[in-house]
N, C-alpha and C. Protein backbone atom coordinates (compact mmCIF):
# COMPACT_ATOMS: atom_id res chain seq x y z
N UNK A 1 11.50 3.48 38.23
CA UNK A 1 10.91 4.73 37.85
C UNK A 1 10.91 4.81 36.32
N UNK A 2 9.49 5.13 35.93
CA UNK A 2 9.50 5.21 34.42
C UNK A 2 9.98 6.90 33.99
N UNK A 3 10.55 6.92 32.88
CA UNK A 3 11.05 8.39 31.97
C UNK A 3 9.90 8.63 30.97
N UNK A 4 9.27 9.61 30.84
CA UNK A 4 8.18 10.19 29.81
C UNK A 4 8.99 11.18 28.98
N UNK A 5 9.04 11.07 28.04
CA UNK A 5 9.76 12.41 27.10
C UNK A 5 8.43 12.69 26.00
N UNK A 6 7.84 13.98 26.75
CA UNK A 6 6.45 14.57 25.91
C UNK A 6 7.33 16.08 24.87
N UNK A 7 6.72 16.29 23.45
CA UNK A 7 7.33 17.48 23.06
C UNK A 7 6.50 18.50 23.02
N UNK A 8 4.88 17.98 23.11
CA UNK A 8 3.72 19.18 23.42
C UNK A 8 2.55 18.46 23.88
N UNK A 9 2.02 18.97 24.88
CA UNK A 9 0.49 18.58 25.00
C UNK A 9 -0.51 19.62 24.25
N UNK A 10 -1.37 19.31 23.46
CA UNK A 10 -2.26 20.46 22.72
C UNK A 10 -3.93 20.28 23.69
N UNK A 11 -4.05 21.15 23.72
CA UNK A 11 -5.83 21.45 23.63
C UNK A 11 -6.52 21.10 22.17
N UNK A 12 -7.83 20.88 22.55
CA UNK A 12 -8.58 20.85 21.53
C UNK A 12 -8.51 22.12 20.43
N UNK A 13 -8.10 23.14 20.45
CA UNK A 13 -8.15 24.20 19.14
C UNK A 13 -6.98 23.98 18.83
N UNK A 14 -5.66 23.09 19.23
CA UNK A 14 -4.66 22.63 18.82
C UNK A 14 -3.48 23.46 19.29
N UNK A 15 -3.50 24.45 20.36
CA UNK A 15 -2.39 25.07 20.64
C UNK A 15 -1.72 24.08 21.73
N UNK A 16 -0.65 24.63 21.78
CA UNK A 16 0.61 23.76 23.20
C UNK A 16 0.04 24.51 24.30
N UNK A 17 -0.18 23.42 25.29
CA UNK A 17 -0.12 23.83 26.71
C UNK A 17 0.66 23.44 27.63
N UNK A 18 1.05 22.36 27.23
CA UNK A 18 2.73 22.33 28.22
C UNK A 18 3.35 21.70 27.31
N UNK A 19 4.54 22.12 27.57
CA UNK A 19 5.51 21.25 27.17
C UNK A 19 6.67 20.88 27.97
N UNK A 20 7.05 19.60 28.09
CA UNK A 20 7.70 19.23 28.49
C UNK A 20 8.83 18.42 27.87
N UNK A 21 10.67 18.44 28.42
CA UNK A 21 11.39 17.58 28.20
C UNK A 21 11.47 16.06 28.43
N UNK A 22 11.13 16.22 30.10
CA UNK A 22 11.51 14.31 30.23
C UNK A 22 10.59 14.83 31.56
N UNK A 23 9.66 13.85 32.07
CA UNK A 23 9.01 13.22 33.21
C UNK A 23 9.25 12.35 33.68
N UNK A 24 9.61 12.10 34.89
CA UNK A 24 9.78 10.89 35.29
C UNK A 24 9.19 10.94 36.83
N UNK A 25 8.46 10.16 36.86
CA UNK A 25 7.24 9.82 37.57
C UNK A 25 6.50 8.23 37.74
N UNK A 26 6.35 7.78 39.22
CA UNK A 26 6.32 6.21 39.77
C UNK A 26 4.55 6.57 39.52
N UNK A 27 4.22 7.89 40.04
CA UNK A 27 2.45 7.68 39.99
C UNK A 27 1.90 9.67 39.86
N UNK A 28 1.15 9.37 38.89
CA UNK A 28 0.96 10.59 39.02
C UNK A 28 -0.63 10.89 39.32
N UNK A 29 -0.83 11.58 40.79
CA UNK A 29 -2.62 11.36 41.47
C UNK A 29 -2.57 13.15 41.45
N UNK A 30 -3.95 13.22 41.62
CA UNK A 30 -4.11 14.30 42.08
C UNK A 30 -4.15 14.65 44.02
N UNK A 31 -4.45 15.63 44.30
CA UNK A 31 -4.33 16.04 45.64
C UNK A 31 -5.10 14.73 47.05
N UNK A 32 -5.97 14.58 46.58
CA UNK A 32 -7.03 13.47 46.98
C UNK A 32 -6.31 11.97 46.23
N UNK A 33 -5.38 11.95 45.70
CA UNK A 33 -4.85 10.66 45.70
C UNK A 33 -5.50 9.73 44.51
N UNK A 34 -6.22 10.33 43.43
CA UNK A 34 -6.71 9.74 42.39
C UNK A 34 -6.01 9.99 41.36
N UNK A 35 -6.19 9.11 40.34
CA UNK A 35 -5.37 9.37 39.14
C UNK A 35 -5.57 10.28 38.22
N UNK A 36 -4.90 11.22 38.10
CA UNK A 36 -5.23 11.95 37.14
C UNK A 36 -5.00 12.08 35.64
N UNK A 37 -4.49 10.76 35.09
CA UNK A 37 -3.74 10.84 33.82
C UNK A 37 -4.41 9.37 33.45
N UNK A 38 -4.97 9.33 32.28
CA UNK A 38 -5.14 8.52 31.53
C UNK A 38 -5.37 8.30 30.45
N UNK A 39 -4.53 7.51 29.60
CA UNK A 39 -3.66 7.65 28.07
C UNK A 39 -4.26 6.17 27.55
N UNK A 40 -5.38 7.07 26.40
CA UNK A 40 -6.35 6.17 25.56
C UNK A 40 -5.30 6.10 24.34
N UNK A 41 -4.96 7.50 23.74
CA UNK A 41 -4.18 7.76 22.54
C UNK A 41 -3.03 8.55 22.93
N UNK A 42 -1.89 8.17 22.51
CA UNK A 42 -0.94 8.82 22.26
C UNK A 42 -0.18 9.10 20.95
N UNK A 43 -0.15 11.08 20.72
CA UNK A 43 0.43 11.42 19.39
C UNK A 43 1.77 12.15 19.73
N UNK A 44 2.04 11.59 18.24
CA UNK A 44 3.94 12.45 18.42
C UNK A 44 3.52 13.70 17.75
N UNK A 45 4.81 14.83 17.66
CA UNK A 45 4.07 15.89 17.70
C UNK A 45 3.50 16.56 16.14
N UNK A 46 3.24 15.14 15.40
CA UNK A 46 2.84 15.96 14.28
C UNK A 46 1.22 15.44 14.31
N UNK A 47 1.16 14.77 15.58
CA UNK A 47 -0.45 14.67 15.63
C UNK A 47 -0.91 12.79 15.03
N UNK A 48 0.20 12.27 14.66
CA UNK A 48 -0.33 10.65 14.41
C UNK A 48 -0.10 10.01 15.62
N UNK A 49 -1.37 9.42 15.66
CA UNK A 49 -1.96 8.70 16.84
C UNK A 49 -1.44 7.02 16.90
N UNK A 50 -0.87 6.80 18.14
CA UNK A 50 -0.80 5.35 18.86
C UNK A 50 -1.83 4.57 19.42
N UNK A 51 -1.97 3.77 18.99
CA UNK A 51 -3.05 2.77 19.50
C UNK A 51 -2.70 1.85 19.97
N UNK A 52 -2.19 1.19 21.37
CA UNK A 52 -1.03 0.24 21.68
C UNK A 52 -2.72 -0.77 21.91
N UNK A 53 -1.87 -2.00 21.79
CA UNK A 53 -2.83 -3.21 21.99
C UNK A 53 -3.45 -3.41 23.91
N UNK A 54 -4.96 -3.40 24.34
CA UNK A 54 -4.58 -3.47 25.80
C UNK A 54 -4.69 -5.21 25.76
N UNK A 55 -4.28 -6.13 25.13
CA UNK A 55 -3.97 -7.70 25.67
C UNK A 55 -3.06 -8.07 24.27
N UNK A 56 -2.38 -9.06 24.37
CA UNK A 56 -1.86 -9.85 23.31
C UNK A 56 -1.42 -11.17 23.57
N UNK A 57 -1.50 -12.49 22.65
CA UNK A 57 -1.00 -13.42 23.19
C UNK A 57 -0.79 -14.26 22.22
N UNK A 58 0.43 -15.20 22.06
CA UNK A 58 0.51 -16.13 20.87
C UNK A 58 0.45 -17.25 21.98
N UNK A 59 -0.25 -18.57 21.40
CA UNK A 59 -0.59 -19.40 22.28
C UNK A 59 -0.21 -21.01 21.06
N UNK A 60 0.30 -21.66 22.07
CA UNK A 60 -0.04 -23.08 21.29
C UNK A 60 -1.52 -23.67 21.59
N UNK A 61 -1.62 -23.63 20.24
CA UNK A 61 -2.64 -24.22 20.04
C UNK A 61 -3.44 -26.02 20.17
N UNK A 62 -2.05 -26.48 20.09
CA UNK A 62 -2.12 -28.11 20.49
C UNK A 62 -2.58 -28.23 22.21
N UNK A 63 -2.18 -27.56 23.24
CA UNK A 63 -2.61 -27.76 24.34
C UNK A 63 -2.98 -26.14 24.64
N UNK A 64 -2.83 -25.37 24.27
CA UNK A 64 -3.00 -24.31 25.07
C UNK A 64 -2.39 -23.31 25.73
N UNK A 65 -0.85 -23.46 25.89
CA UNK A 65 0.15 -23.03 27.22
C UNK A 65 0.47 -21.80 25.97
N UNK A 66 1.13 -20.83 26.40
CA UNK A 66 1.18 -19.05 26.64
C UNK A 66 2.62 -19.59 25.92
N UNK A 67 3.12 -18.68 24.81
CA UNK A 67 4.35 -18.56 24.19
C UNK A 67 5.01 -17.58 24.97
N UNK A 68 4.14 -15.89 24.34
CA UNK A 68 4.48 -15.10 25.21
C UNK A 68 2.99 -14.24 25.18
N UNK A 69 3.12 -12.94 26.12
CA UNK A 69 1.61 -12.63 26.08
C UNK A 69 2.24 -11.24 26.76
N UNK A 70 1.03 -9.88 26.76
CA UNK A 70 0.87 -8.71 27.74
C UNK A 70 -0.54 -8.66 28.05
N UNK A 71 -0.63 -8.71 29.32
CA UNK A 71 -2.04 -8.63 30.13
C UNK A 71 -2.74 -9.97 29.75
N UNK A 72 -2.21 -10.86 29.76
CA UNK A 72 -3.14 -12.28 29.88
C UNK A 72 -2.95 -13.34 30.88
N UNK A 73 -3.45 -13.20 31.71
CA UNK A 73 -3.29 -14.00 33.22
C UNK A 73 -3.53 -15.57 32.78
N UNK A 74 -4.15 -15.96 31.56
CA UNK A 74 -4.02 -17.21 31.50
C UNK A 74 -5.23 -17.98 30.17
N UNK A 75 -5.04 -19.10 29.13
CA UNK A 75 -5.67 -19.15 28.55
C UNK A 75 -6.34 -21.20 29.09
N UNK A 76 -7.41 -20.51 28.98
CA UNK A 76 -8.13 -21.56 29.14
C UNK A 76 -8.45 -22.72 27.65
N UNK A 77 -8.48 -23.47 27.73
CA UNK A 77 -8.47 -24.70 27.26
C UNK A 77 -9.62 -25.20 27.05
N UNK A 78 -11.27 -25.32 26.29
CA UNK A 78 -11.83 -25.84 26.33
C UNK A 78 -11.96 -26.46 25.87
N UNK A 79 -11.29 -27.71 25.18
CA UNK A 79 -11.44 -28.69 24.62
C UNK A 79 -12.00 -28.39 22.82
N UNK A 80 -11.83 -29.44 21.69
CA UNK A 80 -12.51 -29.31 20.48
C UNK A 80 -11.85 -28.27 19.83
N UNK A 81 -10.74 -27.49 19.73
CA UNK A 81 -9.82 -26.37 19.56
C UNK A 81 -10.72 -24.75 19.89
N UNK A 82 -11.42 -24.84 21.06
CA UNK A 82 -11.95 -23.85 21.52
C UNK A 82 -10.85 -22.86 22.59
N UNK A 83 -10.62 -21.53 22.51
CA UNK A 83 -9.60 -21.21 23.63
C UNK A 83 -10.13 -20.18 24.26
N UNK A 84 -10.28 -19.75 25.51
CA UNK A 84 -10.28 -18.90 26.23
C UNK A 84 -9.49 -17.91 26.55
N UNK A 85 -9.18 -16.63 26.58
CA UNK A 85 -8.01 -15.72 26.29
C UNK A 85 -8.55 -15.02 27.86
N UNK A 86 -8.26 -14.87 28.90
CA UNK A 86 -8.30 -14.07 30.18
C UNK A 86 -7.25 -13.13 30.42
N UNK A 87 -7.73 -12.33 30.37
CA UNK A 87 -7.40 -10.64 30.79
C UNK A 87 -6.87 -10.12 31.90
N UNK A 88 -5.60 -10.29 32.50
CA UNK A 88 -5.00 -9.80 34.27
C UNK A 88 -5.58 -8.39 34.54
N UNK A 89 -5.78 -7.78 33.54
CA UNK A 89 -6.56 -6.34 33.62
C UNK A 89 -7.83 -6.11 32.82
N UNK A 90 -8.59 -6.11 33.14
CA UNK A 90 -9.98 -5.76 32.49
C UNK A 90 -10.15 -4.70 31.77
N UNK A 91 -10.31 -4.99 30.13
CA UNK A 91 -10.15 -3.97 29.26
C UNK A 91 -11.68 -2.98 29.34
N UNK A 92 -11.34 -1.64 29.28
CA UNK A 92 -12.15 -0.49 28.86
C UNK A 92 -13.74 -0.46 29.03
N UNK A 93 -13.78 -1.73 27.40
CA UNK A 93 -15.24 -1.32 26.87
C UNK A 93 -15.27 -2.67 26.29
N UNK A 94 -16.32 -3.85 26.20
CA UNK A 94 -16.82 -4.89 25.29
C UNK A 94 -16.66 -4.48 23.84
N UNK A 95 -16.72 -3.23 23.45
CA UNK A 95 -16.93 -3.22 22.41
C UNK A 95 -15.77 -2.42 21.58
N UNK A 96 -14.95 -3.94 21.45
CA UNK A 96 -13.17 -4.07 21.20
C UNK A 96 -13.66 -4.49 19.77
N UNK A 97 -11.51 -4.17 19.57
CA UNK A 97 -11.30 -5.37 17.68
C UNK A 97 -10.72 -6.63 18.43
N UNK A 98 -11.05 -7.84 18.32
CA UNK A 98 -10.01 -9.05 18.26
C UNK A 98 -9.47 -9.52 16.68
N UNK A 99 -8.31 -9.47 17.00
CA UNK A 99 -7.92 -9.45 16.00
C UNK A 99 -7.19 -11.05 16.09
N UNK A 100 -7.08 -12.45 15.14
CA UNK A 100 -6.55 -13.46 15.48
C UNK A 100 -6.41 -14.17 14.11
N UNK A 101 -4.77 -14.62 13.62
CA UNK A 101 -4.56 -15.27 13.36
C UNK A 101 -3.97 -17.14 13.80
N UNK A 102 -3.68 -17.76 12.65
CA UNK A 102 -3.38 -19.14 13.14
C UNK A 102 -2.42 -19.44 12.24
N UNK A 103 -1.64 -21.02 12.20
CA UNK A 103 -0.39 -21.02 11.64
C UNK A 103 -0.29 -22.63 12.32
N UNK A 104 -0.68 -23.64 11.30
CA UNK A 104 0.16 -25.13 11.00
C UNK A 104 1.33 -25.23 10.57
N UNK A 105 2.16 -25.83 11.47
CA UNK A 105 2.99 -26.42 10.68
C UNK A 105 2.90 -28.11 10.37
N UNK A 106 1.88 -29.05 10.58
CA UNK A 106 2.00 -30.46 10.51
C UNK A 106 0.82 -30.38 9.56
N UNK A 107 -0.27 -29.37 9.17
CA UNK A 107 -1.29 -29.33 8.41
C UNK A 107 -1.30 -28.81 7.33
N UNK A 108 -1.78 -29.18 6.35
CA UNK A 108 -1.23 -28.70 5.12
C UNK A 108 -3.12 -27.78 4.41
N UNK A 109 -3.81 -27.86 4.93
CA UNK A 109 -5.41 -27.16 5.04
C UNK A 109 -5.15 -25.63 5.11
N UNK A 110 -6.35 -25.16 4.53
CA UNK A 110 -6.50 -23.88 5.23
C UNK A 110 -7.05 -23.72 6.18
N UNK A 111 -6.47 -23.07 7.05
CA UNK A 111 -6.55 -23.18 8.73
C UNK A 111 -7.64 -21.52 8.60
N UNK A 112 -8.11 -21.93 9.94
CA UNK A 112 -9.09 -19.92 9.93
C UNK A 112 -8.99 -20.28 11.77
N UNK A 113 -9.83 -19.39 11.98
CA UNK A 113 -10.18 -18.93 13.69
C UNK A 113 -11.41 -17.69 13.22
N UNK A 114 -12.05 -18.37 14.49
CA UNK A 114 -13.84 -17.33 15.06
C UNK A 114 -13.40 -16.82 16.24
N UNK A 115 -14.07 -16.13 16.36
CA UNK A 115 -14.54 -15.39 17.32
C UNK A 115 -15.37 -15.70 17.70
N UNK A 116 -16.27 -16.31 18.94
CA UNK A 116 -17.29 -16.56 19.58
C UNK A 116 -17.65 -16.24 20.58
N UNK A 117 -17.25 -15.51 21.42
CA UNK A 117 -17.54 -14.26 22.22
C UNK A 117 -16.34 -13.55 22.99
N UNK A 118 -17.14 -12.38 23.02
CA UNK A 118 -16.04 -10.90 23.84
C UNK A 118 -16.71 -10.25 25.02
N UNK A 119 -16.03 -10.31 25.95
CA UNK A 119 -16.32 -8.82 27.22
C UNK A 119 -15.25 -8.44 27.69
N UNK A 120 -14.91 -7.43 28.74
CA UNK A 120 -13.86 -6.70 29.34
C UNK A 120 -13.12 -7.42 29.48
N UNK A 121 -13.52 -9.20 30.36
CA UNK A 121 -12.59 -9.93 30.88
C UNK A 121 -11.90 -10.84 30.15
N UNK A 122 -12.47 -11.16 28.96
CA UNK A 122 -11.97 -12.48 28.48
C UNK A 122 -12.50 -12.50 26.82
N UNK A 123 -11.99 -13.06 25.77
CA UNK A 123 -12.34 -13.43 24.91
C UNK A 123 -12.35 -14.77 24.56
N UNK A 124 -12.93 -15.62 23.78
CA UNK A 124 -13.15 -17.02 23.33
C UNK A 124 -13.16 -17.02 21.89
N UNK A 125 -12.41 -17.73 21.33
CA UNK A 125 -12.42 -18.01 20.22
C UNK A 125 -12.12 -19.71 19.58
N UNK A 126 -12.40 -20.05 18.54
CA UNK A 126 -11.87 -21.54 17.97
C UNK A 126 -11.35 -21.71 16.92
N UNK A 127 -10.44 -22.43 16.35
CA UNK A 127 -9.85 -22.79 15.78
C UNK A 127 -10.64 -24.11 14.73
N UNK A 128 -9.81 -24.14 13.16
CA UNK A 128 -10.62 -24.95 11.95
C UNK A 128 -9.77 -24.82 10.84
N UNK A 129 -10.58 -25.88 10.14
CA UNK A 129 -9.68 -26.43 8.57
C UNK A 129 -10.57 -25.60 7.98
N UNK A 130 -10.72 -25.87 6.71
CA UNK A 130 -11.91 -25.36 5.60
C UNK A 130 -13.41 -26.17 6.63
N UNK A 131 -13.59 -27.19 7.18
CA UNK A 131 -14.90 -27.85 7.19
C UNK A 131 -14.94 -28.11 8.65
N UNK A 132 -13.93 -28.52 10.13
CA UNK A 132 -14.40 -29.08 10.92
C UNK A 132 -12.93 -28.36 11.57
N UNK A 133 -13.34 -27.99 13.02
CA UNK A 133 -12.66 -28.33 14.20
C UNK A 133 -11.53 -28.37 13.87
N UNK A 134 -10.23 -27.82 14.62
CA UNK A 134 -9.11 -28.67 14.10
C UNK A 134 -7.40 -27.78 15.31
N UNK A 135 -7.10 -28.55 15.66
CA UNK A 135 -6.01 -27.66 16.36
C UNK A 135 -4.87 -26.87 15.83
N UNK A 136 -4.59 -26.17 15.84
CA UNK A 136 -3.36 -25.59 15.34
C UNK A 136 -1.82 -25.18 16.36
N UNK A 137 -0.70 -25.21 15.50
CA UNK A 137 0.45 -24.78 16.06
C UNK A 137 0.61 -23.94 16.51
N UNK A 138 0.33 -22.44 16.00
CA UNK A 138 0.27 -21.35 16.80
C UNK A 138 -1.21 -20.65 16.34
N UNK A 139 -1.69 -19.99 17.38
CA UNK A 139 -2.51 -19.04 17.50
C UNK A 139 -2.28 -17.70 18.48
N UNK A 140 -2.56 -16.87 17.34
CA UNK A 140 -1.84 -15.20 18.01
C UNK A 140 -3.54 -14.54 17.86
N UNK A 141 -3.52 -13.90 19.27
CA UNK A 141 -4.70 -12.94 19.29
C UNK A 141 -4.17 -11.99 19.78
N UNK A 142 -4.85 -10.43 19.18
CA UNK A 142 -4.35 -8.82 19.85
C UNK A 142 -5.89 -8.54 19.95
N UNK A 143 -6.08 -7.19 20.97
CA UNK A 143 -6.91 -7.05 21.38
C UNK A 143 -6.89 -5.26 21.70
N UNK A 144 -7.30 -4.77 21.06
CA UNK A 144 -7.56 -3.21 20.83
C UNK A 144 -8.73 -2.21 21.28
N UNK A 145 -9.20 -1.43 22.16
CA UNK A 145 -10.25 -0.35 22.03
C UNK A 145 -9.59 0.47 21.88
């Protein structure tokens, strides 16, 4: 069972409409059994907003295999330092930030990473020196709407 500790919920003209100490709640549906709660942004109570990441993953980049990750069922491998980033939950909206760095340690180049395509399920990106192709030690991607 998860614990929620909320100190105000506001309406749009900014007054409190509930407030609560601590929630703790496995599912919260309405009468008909649908969900009724769903948390794009969350603010503390002076109103600054949370934007939690919905995927993240640092990946080796020499073969591919998962360091550690949230919401990534698995990264695909396409060969040429191309990677596939798959999503256990299908994010929102296509029209996300990927955000991705990289990190040699046997290369002494400036290393970068593209982006080469995005949708709900999956992102693709590749890995490079200044001029060509090139694998790297670690590669970390976050993934935000």
């Amino acid at each position: 069972m998860s614990t929620i500790k909320v100190d105000a919920i506001k309406n749009s003209s900014g007054q409190s409409e509930i407030s609560v100490t601590t929630l703790k709640a496995d599912t919260i549906q309405n009468t008909s059994g649908a969900s009724v709660i769903k948390v794009n942004t969350l603010q503390d109570t002076s109103g600054k907003g949370y934007y939690p990441a919905r995927a993240w993953v640092n990946i080796n980049g020499t073969n591919g295999s998962i360091r550690g990750n949230e919401n990534v069922s698995s990264v695909t491998d396409n060969g040429s330092s191309r990677f596939t980033v798959n999503y256990t939950n299908s994010i929102s909206s296509a029209d996300c930030s990927v955000t991705a760095s990289v990190s040699n340690t046997s290369y002494s180049y400036l290393m970068g990473v593209d982006l080469y395509s995005f949708g709900t399920a999956n992102c693709s990106l590749r890995t490079h020196d200044y001029n060509s192709l090139q694998d790297v030690t670690y590669l970390s991607v976050t993934v935000h709407v």
